[in-house]
Protein backbone atom coordinates (compact mmCIF):
# COMPACT_ATOMS: atom_id res chain seq x y z
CA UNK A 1 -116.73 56.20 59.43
CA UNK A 2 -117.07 56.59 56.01
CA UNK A 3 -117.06 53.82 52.95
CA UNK A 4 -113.93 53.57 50.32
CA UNK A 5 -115.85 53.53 46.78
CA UNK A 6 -115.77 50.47 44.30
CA UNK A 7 -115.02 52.60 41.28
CA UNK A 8 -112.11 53.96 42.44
CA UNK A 9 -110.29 50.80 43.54
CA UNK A 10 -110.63 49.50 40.23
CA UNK A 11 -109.20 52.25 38.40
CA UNK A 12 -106.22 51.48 40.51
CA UNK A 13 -105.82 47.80 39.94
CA UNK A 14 -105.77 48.65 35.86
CA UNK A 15 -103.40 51.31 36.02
CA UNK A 16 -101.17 48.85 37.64
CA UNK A 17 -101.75 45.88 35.56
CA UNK A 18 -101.25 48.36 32.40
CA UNK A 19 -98.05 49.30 33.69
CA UNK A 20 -96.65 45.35 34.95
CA UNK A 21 -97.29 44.34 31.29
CA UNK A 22 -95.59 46.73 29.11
CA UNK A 23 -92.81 46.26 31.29
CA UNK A 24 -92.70 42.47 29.71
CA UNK A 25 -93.09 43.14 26.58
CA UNK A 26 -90.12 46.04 26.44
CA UNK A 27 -87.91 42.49 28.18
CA UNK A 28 -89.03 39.94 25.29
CA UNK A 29 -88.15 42.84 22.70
CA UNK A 30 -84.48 43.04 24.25
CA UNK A 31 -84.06 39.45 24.35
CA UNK A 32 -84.88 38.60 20.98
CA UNK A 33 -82.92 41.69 19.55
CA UNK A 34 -79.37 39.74 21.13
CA UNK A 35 -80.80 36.51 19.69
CA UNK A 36 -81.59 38.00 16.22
CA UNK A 37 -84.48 37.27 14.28
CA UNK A 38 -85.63 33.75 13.77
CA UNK A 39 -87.30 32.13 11.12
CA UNK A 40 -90.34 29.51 11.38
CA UNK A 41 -88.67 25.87 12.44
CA UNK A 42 -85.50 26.95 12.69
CA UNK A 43 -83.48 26.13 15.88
CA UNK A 44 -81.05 28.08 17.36
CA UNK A 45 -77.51 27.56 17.04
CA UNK A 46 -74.79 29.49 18.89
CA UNK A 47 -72.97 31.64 17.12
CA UNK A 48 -69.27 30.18 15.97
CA UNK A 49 -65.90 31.67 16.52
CA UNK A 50 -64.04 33.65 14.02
CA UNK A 51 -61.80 31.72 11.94
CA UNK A 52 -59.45 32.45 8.96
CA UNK A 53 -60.69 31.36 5.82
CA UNK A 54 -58.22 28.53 3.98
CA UNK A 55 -57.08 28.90 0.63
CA UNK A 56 -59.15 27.78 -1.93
CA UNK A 57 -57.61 24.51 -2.68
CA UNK A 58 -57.90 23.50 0.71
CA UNK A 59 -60.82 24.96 1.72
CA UNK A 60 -62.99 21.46 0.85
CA UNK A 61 -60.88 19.47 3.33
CA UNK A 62 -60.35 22.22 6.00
CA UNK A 63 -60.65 20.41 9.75
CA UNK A 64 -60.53 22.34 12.70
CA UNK A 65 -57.72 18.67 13.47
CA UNK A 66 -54.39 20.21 14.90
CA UNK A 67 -51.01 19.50 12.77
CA UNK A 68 -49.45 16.40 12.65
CA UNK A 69 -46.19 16.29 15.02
CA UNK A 70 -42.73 17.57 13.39
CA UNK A 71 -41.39 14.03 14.08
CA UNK A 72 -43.96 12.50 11.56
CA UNK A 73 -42.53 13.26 8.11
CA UNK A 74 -45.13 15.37 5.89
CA UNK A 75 -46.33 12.73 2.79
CA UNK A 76 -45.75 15.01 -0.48
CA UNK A 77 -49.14 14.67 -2.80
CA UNK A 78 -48.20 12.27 -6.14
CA UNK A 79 -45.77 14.16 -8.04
CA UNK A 80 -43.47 15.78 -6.06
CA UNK A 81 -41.12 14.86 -3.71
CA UNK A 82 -39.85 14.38 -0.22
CA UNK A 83 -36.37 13.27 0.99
CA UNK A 84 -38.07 12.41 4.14
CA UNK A 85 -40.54 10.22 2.80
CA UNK A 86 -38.10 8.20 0.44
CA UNK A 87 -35.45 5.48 2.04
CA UNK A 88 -32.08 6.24 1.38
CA UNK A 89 -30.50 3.88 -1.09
CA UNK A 90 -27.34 5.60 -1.11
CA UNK A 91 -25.48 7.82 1.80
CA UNK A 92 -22.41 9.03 2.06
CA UNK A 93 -20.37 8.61 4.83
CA UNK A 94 -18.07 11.45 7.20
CA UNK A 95 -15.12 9.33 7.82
CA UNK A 96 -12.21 10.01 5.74
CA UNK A 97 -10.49 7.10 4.46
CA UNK A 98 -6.77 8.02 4.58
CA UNK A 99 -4.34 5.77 2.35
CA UNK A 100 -0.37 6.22 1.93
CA UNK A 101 0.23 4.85 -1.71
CA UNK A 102 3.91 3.88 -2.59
CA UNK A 103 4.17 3.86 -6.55
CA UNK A 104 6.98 2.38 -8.94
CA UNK A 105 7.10 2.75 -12.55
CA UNK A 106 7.84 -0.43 -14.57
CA UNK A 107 11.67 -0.65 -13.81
CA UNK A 108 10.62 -1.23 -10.13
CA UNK A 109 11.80 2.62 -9.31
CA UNK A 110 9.66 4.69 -6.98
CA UNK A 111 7.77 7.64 -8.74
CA UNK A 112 7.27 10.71 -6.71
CA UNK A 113 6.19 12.85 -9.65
CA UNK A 114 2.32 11.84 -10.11
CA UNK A 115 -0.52 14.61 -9.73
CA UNK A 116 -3.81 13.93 -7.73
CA UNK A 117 -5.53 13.55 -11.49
CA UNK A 118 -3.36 10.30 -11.87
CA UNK A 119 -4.90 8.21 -9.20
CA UNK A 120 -8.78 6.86 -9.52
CA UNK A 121 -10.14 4.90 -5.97
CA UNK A 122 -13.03 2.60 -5.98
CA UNK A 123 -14.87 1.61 -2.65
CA UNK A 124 -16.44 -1.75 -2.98
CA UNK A 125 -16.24 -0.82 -6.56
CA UNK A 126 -17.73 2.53 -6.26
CA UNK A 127 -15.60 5.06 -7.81
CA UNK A 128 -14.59 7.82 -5.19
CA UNK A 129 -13.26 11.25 -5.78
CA UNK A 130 -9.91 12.29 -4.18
CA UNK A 131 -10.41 14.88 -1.45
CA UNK A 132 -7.16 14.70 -0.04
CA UNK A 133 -3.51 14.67 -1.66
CA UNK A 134 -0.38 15.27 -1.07
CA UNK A 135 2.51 13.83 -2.90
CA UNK A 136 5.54 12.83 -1.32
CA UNK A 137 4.31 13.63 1.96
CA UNK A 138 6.30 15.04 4.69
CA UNK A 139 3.85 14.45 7.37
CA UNK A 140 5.94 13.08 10.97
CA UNK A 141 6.27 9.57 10.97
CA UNK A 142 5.30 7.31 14.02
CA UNK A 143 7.05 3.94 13.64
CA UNK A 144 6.07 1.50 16.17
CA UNK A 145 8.90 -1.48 16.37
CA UNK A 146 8.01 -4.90 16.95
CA UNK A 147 10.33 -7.44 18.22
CA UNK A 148 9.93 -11.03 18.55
CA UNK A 149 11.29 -12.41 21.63
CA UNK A 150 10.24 -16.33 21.42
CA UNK A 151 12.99 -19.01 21.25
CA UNK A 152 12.57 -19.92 17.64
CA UNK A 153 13.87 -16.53 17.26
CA UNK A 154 17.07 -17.00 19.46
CA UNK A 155 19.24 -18.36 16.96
CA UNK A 156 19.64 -14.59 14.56
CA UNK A 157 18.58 -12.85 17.34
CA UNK A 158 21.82 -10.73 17.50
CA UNK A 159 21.95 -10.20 14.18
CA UNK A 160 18.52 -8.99 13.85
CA UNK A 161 18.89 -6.21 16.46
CA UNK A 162 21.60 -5.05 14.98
CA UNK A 163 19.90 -3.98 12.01
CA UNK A 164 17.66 -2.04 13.97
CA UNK A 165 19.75 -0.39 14.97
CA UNK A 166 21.25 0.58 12.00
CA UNK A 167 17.45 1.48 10.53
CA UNK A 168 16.52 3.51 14.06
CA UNK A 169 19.96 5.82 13.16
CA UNK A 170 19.06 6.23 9.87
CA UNK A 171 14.97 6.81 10.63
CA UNK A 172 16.38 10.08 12.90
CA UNK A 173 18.90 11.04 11.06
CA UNK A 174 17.20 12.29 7.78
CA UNK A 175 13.74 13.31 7.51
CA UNK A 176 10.86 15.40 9.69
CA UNK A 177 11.97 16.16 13.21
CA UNK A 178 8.69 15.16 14.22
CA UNK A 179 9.89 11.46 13.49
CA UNK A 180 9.58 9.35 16.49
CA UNK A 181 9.62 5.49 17.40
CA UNK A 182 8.43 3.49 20.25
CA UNK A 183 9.99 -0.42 20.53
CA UNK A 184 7.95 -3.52 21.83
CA UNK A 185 8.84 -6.71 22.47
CA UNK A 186 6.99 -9.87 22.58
CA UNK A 187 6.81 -13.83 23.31
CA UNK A 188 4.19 -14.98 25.35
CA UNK A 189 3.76 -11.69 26.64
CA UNK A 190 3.88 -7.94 24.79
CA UNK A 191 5.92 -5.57 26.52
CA UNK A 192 6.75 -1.70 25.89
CA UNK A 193 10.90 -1.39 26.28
CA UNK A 194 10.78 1.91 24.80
CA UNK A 195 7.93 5.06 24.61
CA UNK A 196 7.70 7.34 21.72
CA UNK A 197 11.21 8.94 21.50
CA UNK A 198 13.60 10.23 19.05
CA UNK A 199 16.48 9.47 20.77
CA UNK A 200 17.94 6.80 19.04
CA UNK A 201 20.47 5.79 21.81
CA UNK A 202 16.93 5.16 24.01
CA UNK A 203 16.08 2.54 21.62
CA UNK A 204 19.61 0.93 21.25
CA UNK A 205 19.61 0.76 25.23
CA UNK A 206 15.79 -1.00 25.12
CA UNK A 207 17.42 -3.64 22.45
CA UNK A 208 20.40 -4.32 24.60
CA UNK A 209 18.35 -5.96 27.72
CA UNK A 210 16.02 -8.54 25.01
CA UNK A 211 16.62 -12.35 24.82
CA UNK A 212 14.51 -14.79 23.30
CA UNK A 213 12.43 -17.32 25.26
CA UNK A 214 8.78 -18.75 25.47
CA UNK A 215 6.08 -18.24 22.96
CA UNK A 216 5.23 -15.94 20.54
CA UNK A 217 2.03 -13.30 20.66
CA UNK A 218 2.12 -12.14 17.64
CA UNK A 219 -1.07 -11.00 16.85
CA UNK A 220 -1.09 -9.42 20.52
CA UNK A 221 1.55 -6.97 19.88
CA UNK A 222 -0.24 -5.72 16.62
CA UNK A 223 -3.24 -5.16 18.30
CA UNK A 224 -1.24 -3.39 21.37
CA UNK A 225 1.25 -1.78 18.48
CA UNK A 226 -2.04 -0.48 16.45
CA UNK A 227 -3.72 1.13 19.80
CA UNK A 228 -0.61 2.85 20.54
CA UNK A 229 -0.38 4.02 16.96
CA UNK A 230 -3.98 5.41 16.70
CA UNK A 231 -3.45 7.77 19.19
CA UNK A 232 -0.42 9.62 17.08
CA UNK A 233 -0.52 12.39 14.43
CA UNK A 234 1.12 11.99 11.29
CA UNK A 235 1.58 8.73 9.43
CA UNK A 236 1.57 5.34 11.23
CA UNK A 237 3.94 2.43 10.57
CA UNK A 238 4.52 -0.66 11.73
CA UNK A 239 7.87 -2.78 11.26
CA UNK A 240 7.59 -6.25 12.69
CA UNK A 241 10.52 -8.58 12.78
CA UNK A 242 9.66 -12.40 13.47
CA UNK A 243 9.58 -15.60 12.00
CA UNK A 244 5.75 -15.22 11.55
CA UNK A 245 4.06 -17.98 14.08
CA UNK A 246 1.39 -16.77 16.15
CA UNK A 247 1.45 -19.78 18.90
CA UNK A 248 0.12 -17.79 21.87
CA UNK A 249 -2.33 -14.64 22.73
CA UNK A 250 -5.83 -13.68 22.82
CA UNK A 251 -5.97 -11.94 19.47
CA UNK A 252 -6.82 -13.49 16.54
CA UNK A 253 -5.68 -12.93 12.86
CA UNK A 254 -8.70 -10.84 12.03
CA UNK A 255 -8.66 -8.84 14.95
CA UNK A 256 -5.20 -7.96 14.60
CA UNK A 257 -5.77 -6.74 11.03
CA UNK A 258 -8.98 -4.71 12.01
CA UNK A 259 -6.62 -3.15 15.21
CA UNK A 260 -4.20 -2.40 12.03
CA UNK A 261 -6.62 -0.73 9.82
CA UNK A 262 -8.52 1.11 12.29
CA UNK A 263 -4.48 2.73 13.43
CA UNK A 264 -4.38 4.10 9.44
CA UNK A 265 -1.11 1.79 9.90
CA UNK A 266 0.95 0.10 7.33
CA UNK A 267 2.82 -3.20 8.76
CA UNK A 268 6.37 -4.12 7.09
CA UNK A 269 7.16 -7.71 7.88
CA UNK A 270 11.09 -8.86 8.27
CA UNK A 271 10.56 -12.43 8.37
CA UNK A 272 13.51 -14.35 9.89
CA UNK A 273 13.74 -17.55 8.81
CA UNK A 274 15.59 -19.72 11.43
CA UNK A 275 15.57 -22.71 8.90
CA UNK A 276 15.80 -22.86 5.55
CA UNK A 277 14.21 -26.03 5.07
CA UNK A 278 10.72 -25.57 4.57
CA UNK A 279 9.84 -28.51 6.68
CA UNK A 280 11.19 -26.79 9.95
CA UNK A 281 9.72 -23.55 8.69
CA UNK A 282 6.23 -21.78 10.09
CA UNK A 283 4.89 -21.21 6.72
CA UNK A 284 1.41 -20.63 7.92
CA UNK A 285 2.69 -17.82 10.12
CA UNK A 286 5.07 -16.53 6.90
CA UNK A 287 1.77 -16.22 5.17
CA UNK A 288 -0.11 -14.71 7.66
CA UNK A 289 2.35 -11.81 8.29
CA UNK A 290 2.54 -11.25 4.36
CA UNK A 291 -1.09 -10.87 4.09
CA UNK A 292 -1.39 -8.45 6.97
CA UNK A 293 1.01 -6.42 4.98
CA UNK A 294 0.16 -6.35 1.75
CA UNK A 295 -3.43 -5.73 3.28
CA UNK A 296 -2.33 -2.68 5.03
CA UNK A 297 0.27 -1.48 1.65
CA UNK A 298 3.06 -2.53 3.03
CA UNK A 299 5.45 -5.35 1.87
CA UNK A 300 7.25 -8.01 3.00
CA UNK A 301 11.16 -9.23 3.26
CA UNK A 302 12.77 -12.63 3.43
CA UNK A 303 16.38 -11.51 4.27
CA UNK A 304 18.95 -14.35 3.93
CA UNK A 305 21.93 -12.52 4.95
CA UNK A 306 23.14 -10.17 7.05
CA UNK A 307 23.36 -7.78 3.86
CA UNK A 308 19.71 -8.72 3.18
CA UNK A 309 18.62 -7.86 6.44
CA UNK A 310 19.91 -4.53 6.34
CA UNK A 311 18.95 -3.81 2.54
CA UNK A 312 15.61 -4.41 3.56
CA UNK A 313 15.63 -1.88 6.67
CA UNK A 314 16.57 0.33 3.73
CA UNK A 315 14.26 -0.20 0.92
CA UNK A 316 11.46 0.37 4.04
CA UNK A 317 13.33 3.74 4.78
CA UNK A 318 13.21 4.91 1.18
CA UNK A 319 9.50 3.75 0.95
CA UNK A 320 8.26 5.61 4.02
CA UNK A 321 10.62 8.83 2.34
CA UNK A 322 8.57 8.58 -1.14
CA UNK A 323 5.23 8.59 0.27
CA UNK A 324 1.82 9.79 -1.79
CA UNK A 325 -1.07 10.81 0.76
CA UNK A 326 -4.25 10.07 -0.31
CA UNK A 327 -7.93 10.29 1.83
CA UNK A 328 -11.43 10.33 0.35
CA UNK A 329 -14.98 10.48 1.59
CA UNK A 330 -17.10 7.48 0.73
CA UNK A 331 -19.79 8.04 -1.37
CA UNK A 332 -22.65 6.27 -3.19
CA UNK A 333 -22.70 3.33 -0.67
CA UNK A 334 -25.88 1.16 0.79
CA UNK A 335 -26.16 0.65 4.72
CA UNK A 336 -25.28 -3.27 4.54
CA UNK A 337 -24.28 -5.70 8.08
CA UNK A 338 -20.69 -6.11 6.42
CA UNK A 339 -18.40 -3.93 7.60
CA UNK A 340 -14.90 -4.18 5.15
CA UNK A 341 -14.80 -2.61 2.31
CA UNK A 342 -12.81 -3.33 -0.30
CA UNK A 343 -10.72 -0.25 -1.57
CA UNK A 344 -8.49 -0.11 -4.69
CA UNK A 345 -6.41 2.76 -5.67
CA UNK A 346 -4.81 2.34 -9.03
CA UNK A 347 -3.63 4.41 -11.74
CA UNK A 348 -4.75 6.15 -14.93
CA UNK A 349 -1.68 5.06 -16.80
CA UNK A 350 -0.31 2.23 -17.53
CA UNK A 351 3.39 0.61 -16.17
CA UNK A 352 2.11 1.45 -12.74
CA UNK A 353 2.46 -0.81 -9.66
CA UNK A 354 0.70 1.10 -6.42
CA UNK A 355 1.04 -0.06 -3.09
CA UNK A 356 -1.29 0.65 -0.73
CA UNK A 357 -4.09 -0.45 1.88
CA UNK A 358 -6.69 -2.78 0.23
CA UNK A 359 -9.25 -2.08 2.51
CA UNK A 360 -10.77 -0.74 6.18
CA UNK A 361 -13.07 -1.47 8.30
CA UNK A 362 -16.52 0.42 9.15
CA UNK A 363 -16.22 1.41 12.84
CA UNK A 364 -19.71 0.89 13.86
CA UNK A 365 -20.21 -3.46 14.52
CA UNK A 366 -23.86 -3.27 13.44
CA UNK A 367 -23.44 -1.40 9.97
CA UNK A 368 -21.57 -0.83 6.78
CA UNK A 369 -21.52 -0.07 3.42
CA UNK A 370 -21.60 -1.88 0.40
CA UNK A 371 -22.05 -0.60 -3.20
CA UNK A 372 -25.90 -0.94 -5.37
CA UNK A 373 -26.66 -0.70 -8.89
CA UNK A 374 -27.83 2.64 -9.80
């Protein structure tokens, strides 16, 4: 058998080992061209994602941070500025504040020939602009008629009714036929004899079945009067006939004058006065009713006759036909805890006497309006 050579062998192994390195050094070459080239003590980094460039301005404080939430108001730099970053000192408000103004010239004659330019309002002694006028209204009337049925009542009871009478006739006789009345009656409790109708015979049928006895809830059937009231288009009125003590109920005075204003009502009082001495009379309770209607714009009779009782159903008639409608949006007032504001509505010229609500209430029982300095 014959013997492989050395020599040969060798050649072998070197071809080989020739071959195994070059195929390393064409790897390193492809790994360093995807790295790039590197420089002496440099480390390598990986390469960072494409971004846009900021503006120039911004460019020294650029942060890859995201944007603060929508709900966090955006802080102007010094010089300009935000409505969002400032508190309100002033807001105005979305209500309108509706008023029915009665006006008589100095001989104590109603004027139904003013312009909207005439009248000037201030809220809380903020002047407001008119946004609402109409003079001599002929919006429908909603009169809500409130009786008092207590025993210190009993003795002109009969006398009283009839005058109602007399002023429900005329009410639907003579003005919008949208007119309508409704008739309560109250002692210690309130009752509803009568829903909103313009039948005056409905009315004179609800009067005949009173009588007087027990207590009187007045301020009761102004709140339950008001309610009713709110709930109607048109203008709101109130005529209440009593002798003016409040000696039973739940409501109290200020409630029944917040129940009054919140209605847009205006409350006529016919006091009756079962004694003309004062020391039998409820003067307190006289008071109290002609406060809630001058409050409101309304007014307030002391009939002593049976021809004062029914002059006064008139001169309310003639009133509610010589009506100025007035509303406004408040304006240029703070968010303050008190919630009446105190409204005037006067005129430009003088030998002027306006009557008409003195104030309102702000609906909401945690905020209100009150006037600043500017």
């Amino acid at each position: 058998m014959g013997r492989i050579g050395f020599r040969p062998l060798k050649a072998v192994f070197l071809s080989v080992g020739r071959l195994f390195l070059a195929v390393l050094c064409l790897a390193g070459v492809g790994v360093a061209a995807q790295q790039g080239p590197l420089e002496l003590g440099a480390q390598t980094a990986p390469k960072p994602k494409a971004k846009t460039q900021p503006s120039a301005p911004a460019a020294q404080n650029a942060t890859t941070q995201q944007p603060p939430s929508p709900a966090i108001p955006f802080k102007p730099e010094s010089g300009t500025t935000s409505a969002q970053d400032e508190t309100p000192l002033f807001r105005s408000d979305v209500r309108l504040v509706r008023m029915l103004a009665t006006v008589r010239d100095s001989d104590g004659k109603l004027a139904g020939n003013l312009r909207r330019d005439d009248f000037q309002i201030a809220d809380n002694g903020v002047s407001q602009a008119v946004a609402v006028f109409e003079a001599t209204t002929e919006r429908p009337l909603s009169v809500a008629l409130l009786i008092d049925c207590s025993r210190s009542t009993q003795r002109e009871h009969r006398t009283e009714l009839d005058s109602v009478r007399t002023f429900v006739r005329s009410l639907f006789q003579a003005g919008n036929p949208g007119d309508a009345a409704t008739l309560y009656s109250f002692n210690a409790d309130v009752t509803l004899e009568a829903s909103w109708t313009r039948s005056a015979e409905r009315i004179e049928r609800a009067l005949n079945r009173l009588h007087s006895e027990g207590a009187t809830a007045l301020y009761d059937a102004i709140s339950f009067g008001s309610q009713d009231l709110k709930s109607r288009d048109g203008r709101h009125v109130a005529v209440i006939i009593s002798d003016g003590g409040n000696t039973f109920g739940k409501t109290t005075y200020l409630q029944a004058l917040e129940a009054a204003h919140a209605a847009d009502a205006i409350i006529y009082s016919v006091v009756i006065v079962p004694v003309a001495e004062e020391p039998g009379r409820n003067t307190g309770g006289e008071h109290a009713l002609a406060s809630l209607s001058s409050s409101t714009g309304g007014r307030t009779f002391f009939p002593g006759t049976t021809k004062d009782l029914d002059s006064a159903f008139a001169e309310i008639l003639r009133d509610l036909r010589t009506q100025y409608l007035i509303g406004y949006y408040p304006h240029g007032l703070s968010v303050t805890h008190e919630r009446f504001h105190e409204v005037k509505l006067s005129l430009r010229h003088p030998g002027y006497t306006v009557s008409s609500r003195r104030g309102y209430f702000e609906p909401s029982p945690n905020r209100g309006f009150r006037a600043v300095s500017r």
